[in-house]
Protein backbone atom coordinates (compact mmCIF):
# COMPACT_ATOMS: atom_id res chain seq x y z
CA UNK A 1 106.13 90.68 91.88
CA UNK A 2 108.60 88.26 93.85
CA UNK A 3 105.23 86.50 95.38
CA UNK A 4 103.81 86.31 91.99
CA UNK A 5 106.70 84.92 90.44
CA UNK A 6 107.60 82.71 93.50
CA UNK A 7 103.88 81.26 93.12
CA UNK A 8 103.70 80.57 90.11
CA UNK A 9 106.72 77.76 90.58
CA UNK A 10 104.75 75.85 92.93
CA UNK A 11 101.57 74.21 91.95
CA UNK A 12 99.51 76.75 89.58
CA UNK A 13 101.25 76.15 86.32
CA UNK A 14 102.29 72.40 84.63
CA UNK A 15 105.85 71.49 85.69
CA UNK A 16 106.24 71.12 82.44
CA UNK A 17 106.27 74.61 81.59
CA UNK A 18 109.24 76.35 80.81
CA UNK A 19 111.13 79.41 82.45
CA UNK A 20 109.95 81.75 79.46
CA UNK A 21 106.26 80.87 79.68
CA UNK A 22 106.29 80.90 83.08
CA UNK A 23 107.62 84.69 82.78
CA UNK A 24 105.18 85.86 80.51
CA UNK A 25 102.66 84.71 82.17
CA UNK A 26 103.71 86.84 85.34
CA UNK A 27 103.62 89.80 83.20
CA UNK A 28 99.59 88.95 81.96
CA UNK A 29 99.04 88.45 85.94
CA UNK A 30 101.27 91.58 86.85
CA UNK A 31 99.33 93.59 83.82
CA UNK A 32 95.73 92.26 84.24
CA UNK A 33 95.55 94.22 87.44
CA UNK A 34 95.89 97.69 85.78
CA UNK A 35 93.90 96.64 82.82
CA UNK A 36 91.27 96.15 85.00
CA UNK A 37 91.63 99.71 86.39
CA UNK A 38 91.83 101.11 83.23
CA UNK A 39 88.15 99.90 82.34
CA UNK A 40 86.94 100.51 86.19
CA UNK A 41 88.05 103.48 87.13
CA UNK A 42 86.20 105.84 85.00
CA UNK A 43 83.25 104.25 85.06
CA UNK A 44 83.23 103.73 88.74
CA UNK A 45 83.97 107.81 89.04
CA UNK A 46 81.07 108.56 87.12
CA UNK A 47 78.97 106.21 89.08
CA UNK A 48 79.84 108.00 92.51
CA UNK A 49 79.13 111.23 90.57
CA UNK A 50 75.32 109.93 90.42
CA UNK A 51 74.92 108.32 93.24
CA UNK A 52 77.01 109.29 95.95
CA UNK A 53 80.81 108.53 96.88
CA UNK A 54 79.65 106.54 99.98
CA UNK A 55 77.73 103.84 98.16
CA UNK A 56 79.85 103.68 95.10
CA UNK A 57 83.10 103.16 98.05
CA UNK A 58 81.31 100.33 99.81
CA UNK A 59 79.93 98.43 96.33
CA UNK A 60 83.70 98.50 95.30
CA UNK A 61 85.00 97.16 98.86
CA UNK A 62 83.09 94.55 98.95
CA UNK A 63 83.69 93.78 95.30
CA UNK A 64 87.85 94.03 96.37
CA UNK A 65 87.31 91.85 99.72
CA UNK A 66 85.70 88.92 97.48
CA UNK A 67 88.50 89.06 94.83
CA UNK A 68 90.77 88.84 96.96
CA UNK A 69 89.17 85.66 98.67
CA UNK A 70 88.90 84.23 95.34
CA UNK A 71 92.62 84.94 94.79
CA UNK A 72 93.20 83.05 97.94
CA UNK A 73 91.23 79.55 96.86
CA UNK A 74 92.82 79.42 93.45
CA UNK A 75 96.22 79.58 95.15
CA UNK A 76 94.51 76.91 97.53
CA UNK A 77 93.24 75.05 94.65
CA UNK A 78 95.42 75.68 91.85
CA UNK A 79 93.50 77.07 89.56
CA UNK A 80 95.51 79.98 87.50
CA UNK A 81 92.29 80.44 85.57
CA UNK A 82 90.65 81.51 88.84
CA UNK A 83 93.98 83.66 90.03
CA UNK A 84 93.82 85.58 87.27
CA UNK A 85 89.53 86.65 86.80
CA UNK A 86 90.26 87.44 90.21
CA UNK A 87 93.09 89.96 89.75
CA UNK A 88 90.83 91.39 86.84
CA UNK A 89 87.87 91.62 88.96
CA UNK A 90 90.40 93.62 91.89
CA UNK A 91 91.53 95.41 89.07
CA UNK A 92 88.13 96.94 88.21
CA UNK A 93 86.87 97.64 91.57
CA UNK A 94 90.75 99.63 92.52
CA UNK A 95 89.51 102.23 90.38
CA UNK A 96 87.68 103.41 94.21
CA UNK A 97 91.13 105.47 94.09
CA UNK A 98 88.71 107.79 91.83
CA UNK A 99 86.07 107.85 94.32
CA UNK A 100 88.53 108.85 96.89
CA UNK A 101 90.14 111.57 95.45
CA UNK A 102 86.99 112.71 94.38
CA UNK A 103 85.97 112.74 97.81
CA UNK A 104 89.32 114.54 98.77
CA UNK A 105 88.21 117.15 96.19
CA UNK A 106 84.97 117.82 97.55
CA UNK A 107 85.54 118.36 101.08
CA UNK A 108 88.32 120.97 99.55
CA UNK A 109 88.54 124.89 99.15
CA UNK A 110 90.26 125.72 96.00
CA UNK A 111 93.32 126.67 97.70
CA UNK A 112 93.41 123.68 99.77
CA UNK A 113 93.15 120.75 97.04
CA UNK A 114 96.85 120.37 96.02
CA UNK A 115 97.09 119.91 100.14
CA UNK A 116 94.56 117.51 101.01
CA UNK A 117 95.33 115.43 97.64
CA UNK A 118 98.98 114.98 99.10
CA UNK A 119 97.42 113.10 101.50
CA UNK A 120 96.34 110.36 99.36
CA UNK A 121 100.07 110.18 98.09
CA UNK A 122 101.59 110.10 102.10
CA UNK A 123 99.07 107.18 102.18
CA UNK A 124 100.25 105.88 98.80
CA UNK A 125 104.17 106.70 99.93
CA UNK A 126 103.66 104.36 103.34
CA UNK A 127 101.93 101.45 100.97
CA UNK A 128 105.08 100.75 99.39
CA UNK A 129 107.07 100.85 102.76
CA UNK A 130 104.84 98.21 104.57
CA UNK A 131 103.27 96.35 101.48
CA UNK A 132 105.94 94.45 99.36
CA UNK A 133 107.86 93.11 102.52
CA UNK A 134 104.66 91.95 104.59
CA UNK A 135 103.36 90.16 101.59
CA UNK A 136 106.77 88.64 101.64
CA UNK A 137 107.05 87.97 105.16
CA UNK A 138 103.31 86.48 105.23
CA UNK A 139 104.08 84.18 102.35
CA UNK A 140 106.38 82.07 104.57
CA UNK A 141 103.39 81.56 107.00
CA UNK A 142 100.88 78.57 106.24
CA UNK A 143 97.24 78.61 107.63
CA UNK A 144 95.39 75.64 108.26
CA UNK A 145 98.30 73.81 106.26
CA UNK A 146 97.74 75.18 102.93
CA UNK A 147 99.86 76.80 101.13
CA UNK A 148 101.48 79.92 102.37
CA UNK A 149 101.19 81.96 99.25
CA UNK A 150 97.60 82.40 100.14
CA UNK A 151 98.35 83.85 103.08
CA UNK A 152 98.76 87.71 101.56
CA UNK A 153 95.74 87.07 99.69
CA UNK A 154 93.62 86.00 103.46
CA UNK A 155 95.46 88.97 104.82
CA UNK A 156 94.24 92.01 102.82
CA UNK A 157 90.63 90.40 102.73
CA UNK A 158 90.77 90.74 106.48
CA UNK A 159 91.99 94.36 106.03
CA UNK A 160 89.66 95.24 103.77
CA UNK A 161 86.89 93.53 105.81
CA UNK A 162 87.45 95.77 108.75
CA UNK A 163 88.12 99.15 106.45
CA UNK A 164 83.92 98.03 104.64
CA UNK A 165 82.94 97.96 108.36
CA UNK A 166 85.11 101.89 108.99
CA UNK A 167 83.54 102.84 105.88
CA UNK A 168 79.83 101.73 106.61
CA UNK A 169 79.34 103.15 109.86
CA UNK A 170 81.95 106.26 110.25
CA UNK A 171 82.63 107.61 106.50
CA UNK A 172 80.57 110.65 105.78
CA UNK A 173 79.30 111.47 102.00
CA UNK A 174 81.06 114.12 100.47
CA UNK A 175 78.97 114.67 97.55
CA UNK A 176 76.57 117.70 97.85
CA UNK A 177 74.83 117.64 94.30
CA UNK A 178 74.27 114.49 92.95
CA UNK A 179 73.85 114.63 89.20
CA UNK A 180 70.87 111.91 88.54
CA UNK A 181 69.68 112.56 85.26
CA UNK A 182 73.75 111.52 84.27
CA UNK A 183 73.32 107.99 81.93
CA UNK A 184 75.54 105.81 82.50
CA UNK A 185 75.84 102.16 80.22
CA UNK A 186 79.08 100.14 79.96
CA UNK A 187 81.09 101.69 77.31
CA UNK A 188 80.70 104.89 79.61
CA UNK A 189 84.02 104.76 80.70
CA UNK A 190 85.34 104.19 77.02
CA UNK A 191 83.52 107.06 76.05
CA UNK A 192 84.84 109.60 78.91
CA UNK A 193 88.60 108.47 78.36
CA UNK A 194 88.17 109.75 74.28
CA UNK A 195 86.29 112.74 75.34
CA UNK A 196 89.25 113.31 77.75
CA UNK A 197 91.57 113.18 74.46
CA UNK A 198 88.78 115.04 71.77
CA UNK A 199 87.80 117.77 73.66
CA UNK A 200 89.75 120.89 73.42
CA UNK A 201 90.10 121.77 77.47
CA UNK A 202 91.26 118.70 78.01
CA UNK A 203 93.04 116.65 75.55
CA UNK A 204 96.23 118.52 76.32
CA UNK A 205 96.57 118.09 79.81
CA UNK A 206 95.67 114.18 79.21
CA UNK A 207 98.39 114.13 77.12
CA UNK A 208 100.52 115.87 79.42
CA UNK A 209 99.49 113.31 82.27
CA UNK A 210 99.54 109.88 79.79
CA UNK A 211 103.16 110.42 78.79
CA UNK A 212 104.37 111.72 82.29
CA UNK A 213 102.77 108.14 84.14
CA UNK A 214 104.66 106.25 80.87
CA UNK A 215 107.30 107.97 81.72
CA UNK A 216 107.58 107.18 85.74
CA UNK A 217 106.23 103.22 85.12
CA UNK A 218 109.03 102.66 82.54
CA UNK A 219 111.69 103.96 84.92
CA UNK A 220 110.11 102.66 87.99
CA UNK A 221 108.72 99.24 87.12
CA UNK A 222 112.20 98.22 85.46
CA UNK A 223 114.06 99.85 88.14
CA UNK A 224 114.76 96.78 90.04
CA UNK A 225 115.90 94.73 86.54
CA UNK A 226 118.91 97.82 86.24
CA UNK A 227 119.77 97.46 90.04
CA UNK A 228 120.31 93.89 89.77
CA UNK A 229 122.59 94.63 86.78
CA UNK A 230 124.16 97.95 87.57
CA UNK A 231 125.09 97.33 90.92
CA UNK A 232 124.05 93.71 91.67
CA UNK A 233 121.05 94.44 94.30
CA UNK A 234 120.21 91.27 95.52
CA UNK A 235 116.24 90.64 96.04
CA UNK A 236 116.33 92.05 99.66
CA UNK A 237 118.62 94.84 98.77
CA UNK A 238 115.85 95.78 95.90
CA UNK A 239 112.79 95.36 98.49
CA UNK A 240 115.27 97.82 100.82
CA UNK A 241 115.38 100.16 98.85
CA UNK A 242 112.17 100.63 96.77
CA UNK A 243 111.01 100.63 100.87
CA UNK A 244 113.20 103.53 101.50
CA UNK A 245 112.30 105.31 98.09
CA UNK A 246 108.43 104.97 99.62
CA UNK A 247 109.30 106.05 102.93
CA UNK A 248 111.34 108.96 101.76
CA UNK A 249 108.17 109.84 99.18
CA UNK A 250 106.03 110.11 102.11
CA UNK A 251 107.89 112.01 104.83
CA UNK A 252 108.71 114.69 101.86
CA UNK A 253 105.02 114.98 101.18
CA UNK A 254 104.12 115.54 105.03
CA UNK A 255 106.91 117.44 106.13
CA UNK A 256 107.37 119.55 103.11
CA UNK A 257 104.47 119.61 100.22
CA UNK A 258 101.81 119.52 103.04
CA UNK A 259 102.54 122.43 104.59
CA UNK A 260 103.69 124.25 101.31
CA UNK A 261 100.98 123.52 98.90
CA UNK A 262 98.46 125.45 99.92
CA UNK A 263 100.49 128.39 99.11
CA UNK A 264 101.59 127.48 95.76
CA UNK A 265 100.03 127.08 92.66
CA UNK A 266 99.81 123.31 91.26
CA UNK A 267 100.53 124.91 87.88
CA UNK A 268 104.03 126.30 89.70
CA UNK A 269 104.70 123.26 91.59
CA UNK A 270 104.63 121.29 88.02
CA UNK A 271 107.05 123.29 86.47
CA UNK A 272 109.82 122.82 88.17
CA UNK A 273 109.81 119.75 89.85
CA UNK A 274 108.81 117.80 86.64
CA UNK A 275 111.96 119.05 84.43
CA UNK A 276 114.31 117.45 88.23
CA UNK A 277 112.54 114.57 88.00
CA UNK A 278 113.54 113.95 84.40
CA UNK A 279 117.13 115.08 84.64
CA UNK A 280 117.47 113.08 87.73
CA UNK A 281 116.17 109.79 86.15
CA UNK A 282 118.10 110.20 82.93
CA UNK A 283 121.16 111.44 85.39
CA UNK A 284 121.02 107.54 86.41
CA UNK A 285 122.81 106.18 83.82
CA UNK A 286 125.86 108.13 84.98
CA UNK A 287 125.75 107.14 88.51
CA UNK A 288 128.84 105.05 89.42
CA UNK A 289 128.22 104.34 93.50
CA UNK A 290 125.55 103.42 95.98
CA UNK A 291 126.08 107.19 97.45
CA UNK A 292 125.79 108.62 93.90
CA UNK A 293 122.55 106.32 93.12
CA UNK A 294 121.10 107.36 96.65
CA UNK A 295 121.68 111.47 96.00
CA UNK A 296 119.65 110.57 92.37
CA UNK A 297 116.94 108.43 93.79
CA UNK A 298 116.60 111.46 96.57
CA UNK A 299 115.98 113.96 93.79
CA UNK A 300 113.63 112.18 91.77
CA UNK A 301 111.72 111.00 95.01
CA UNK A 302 111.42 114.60 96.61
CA UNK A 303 110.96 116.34 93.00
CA UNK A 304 108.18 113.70 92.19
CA UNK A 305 106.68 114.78 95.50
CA UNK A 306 105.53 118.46 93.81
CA UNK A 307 105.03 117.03 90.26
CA UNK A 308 102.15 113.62 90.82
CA UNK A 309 100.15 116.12 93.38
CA UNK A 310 100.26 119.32 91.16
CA UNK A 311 99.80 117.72 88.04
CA UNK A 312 96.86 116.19 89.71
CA UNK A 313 94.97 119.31 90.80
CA UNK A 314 95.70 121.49 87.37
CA UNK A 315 94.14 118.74 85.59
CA UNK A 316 91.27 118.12 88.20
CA UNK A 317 90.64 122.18 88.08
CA UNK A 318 89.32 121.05 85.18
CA UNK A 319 85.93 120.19 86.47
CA UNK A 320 83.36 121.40 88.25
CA UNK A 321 82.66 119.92 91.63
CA UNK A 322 79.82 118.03 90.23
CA UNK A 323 81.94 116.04 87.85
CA UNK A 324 84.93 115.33 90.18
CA UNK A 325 84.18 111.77 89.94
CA UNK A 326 84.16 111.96 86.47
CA UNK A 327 87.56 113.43 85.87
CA UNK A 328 89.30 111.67 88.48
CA UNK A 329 87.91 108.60 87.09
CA UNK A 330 89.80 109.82 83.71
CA UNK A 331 92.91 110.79 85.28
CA UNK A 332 93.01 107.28 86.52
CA UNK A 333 91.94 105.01 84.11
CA UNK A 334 94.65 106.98 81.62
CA UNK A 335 97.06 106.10 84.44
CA UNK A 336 96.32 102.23 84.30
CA UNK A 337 96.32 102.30 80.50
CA UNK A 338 99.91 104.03 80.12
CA UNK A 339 101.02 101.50 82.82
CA UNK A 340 99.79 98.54 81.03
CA UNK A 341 101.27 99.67 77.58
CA UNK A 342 104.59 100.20 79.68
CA UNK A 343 104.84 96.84 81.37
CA UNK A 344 104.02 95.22 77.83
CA UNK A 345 106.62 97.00 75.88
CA UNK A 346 109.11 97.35 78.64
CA UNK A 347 110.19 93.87 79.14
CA UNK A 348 111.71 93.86 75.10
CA UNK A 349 113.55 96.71 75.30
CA UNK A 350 115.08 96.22 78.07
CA UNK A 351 116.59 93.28 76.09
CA UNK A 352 118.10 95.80 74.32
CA UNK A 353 119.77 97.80 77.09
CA UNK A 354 119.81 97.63 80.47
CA UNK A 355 119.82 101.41 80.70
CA UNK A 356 117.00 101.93 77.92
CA UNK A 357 113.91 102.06 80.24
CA UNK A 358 115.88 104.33 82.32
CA UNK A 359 116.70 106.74 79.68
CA UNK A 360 113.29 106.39 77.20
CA UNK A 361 111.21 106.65 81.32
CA UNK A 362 113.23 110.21 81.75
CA UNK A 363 112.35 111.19 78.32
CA UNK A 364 109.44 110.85 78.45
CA UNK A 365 109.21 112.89 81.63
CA UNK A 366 110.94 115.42 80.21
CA UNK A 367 108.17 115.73 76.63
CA UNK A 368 105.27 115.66 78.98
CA UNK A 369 107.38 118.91 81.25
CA UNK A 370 107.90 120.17 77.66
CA UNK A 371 104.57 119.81 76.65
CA UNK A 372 103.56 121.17 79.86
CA UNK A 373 105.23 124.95 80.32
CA UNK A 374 104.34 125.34 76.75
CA UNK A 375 100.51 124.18 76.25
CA UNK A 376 99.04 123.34 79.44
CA UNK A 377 96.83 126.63 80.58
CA UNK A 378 94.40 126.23 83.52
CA UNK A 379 90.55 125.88 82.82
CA UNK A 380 87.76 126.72 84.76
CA UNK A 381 85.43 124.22 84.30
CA UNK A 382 85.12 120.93 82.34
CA UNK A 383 82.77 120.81 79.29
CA UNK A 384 80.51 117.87 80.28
């Protein structure tokens, strides 16, 4: 966000515009990216479904790597028009994270998903440790005297260069059955996300799942606005701690729900450690000390550790192993919608309150745990 904002000062937008414009405009750019998930991701599931996970993975690499060069010449050129196709474009082909799990899913026993899918979220845990301060860090550094806020952008193409060359020549399809008479046309995705909320199996666990991500992006995207007021963070103290929140994430999920998991049902896992992490995010407001805000943070961090992988598995228990793609594509296209809706709603009422997000994010929490113990009952198998 602090790249984003910082680049759009220099030479992208008309001097002329003011602070206010120049704000919203960070939050189209900051929400384009999950719009463009929400309209990928379960289309782009569905896809690997038919034709494999391996082909489906490359297609979107590629797709990523030339966004992201295209990010990199309209910071070059100046061209916010070009900036922000380009973050759409991203945003479509980052709904791969269905393909992956999906992947994860098929290489795993029934009593070994919840494990294996915490692996995505250790990898998830250490992106938020190394990610915000490099692109910080490599924003300072100009290449071939251009501007430096390019500089992330020529990064992660060079990244994801070298993982489309891993990919290509050492990642193994996972898909056994590949389900070719499946019919796919571009309102597929549309389609799946409503069946996800009309059919009886499922619409209560994607209810469940759309009000616990509101829940978590309303507390955690507006997390840094209350630090700043609360306890006046500065900007590195923020990026310090969201760093340690991420690291913390991902040693709890290899040191504890890695080894645990496999024992446990994800159904057990939710219900407790959803109902802590809503306490402990509404228990914010009443935190008076950088100790006291630590011991919260802890809580929610380590209790979210059970909940995001558990809730995960009951809902992709769902499906058969032939439509894994499918139903991960749903659980994360519903995940880029509810943060979208949150990001656009967020900003005003936190105009209102500085603790509102905080509060209305653990409340939410808390309905979808509600919802949860009382509704949610395991499946066998989705209806396709």
């Amino acid at each position: 966000m602090q790249s984003f904002h910082t680049c759009l000062k220099g030479n992208l937008l008309p001097q002329y515009w003011g602070h206010n414009a120049r704000l919203t405009l960070l939050g189209i750019f900051l929400a384009i990216y999950p719009l463009g998930q929400f309209f990928g991701a379960a289309i782009l599931g569905k896809l690997s479904d038919i034709y494999g996970r391996k082909k489906l993975m490359i297609f979107t690499l590629i797709g990523t790597f030339c966004a992201f060069m295209c990010s990199g010449v309209a910071v070059v050129v100046g061209s916010p028009v070009i900036l922000l196709l380009s973050r759409a474009v991203a945003g479509i082909f980052a709904g791969n994270v269905a393909i992956a799990q999906a992947s994860m899913s098929d290489i795993s026993h029934d009593n070994e998903k919840t494990k294996n899918l915490t692996l995505i979220q250790i990898a998830l845990g250490l992106a938020w440790v190394f990610g915000p301060p490099l692109g910080g860090w490599v924003s300072e550094i100009s290449l071939f005297n251009q501007s430096g806020f390019a500089t992330p952008f020529w990064l992660m193409a060079l990244l994801l260069l070298l993982i489309i060359i891993y990919t290509v020549f050492f990642y193994k399809e996972t898909l056994v059955n590949f389900n070719k008479n499946e019919k796919v046309h571009p309102l597929s995705g549309m389609a799946q996300i409503a069946e996800s909320f009309t059919n009886k199996d499922l619409r209560l666990p994607f209810l469940v799942w759309t009000i616990f991500v509101a829940g978590w992006w309303l507390f955690e995207a507006f997390l840094p606005v209350y630090l700043l007021k609360r306890f006046n963070f500065s900007s590195g103290d923020i990026g310090n701690f969201l760093a340690s929140m991420g690291a913390t994430y991902a040693l709890f999920q290899y040191l504890v729900v890695n080894k645990v998991a496999k024992r446990i049902k994800p159904e057990t896992m939710v219900k407790s450690s959803l109902l802590i992490s809503a306490l402990s995010v509404i228990g914010l407001t009443f935190v008076h000390n950088t100790l006291q805000l630590h011991i919260v943070i802890t809580l929610f961090v380590t209790s979210m550790g059970f909940a995001l992988p558990g809730l995960i598995t009951s809902i992709s228990n769902l499906a058969s192993k032939e439509h894994q793609g499918k139903i991960m594509g749903n659980i994360s296209s519903t995940q880029a919608f509810a943060t979208v809706l949150m990001m656009m709603i967020g900003g005003y009422l936190d105009n209102y309150s500085m603790t509102i997000t905080i509060i209305g994010g653990g409340a939410l929490l808390f309905i979808s745990w509600l919802i949860f113990i009382v509704k949610f009952k395991s499946q066998s198998c989705m209806t396709s």
